[in-house]
Protein backbone atom coordinates (compact mmCIF):
# COMPACT_ATOMS: atom_id res chain seq x y z
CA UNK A 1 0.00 0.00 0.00
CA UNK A 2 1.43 3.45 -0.71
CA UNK A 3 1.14 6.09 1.83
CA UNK A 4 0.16 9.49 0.42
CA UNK A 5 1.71 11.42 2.94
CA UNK A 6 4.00 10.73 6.13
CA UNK A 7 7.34 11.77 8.43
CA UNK A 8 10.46 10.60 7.76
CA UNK A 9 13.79 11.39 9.75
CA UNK A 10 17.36 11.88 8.06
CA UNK A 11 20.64 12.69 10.38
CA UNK A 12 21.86 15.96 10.41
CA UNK A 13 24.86 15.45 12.35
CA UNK A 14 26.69 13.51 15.01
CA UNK A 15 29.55 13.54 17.00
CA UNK A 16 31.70 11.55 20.19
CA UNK A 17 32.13 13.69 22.56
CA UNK A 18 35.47 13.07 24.28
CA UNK A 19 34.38 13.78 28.01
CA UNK A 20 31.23 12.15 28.04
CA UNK A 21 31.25 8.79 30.02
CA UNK A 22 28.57 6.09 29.36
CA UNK A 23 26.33 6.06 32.31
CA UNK A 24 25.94 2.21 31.65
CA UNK A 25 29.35 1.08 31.42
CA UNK A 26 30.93 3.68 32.45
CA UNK A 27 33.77 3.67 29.22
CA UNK A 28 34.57 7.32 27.99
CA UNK A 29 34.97 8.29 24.31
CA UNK A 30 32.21 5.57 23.22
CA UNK A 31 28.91 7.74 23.48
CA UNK A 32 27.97 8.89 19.90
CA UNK A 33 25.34 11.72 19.93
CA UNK A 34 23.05 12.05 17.33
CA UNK A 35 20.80 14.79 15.98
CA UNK A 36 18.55 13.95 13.57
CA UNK A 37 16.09 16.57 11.18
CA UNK A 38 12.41 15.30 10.78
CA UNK A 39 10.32 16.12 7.63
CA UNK A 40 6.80 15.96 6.52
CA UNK A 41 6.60 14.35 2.95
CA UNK A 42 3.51 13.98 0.46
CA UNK A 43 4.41 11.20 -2.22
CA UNK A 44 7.41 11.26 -0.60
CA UNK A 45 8.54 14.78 -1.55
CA UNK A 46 9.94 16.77 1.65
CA UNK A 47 7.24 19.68 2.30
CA UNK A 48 8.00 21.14 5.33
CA UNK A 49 10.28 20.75 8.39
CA UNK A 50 9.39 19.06 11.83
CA UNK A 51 12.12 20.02 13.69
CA UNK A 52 15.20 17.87 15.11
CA UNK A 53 15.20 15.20 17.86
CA UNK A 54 18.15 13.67 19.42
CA UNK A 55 19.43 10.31 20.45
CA UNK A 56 22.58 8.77 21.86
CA UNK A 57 24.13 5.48 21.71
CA UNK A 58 27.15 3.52 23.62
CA UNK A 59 29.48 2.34 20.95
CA UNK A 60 30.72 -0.08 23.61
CA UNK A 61 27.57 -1.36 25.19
CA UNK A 62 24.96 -0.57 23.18
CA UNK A 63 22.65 1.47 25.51
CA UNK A 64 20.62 3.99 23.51
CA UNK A 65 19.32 7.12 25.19
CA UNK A 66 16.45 8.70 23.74
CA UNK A 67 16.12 12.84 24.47
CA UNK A 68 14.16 12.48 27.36
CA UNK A 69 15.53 10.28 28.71
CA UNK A 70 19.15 11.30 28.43
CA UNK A 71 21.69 12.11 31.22
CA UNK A 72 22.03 15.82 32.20
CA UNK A 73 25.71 15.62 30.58
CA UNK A 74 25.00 13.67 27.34
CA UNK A 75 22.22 16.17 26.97
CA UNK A 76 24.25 19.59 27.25
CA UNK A 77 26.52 18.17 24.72
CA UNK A 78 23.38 17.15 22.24
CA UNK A 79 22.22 20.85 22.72
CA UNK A 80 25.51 22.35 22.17
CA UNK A 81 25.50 19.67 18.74
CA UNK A 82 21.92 20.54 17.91
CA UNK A 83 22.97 24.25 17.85
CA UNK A 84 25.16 23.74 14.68
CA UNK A 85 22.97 21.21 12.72
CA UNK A 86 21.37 23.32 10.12
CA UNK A 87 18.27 22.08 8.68
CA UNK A 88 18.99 21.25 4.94
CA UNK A 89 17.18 22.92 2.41
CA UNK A 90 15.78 19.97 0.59
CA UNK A 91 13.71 19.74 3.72
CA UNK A 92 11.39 22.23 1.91
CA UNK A 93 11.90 21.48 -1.72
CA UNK A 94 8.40 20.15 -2.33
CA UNK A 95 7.40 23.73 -0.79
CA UNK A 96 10.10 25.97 -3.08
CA UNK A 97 8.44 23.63 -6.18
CA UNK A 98 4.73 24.48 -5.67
CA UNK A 99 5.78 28.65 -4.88
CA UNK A 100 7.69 28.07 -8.15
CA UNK A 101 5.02 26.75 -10.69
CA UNK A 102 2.75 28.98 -8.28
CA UNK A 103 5.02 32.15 -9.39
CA UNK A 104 5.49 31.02 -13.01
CA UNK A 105 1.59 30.06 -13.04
CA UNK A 106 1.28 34.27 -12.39
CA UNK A 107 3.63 35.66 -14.12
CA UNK A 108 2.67 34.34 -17.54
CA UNK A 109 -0.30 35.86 -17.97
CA UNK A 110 1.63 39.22 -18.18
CA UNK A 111 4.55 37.73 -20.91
């Protein structure tokens, strides 16, 4: 069955933190922090944004943290990551295609 419309998720960025310690294990250098850009899609063309959520993961142990759930440390450094992820532009391109034709759909009536 195809789905007309939906979310998907792509990662923006990520990054392992040097001074983070897994909470679990309690290794250092082994928590990679994720941030990852969510998008609303119709026949799976990116439309609009829905902003960024965050995860972590123990490359040693493999104990995921979601954002809520994260430690007060792991979570400063997802913040501090989240602050440079941009979100891409093809996020919108469904959006820039529809102003386009919208725009060219005006304009020739007066060329």
């Amino acid at each position: 069955m195809m789905h007309l419309f939906g979310k998907k998720s792509s990662e923006l960025k990520q990054e392992t933190p040097r001074e983070i310690v897994c909470p679990n294990c309690l290794s250092k250098n082994t928590t990679k922090i994720s941030v990852l850009g969510v998008y609303k899609h119709l026949f799976y063309i990116p439309f609009i944004s829905g902003g960024k959520l965050g995860s972590s993961v123990c490359t040693n142990c493999n104990h995921t943290f979601e954002l809520p759930k994260m430690p007060m440390a792991i979570k400063l450094a997802y913040y501090e990551l989240k602050e440079t992820a941009k979100t891409p532009l093809w996020f919108y391109s469904g959006l820039i295609g529809v102003k386009v034709v919208v725009l060219v759909k005006i304009f020739s009536r007066y060329f």
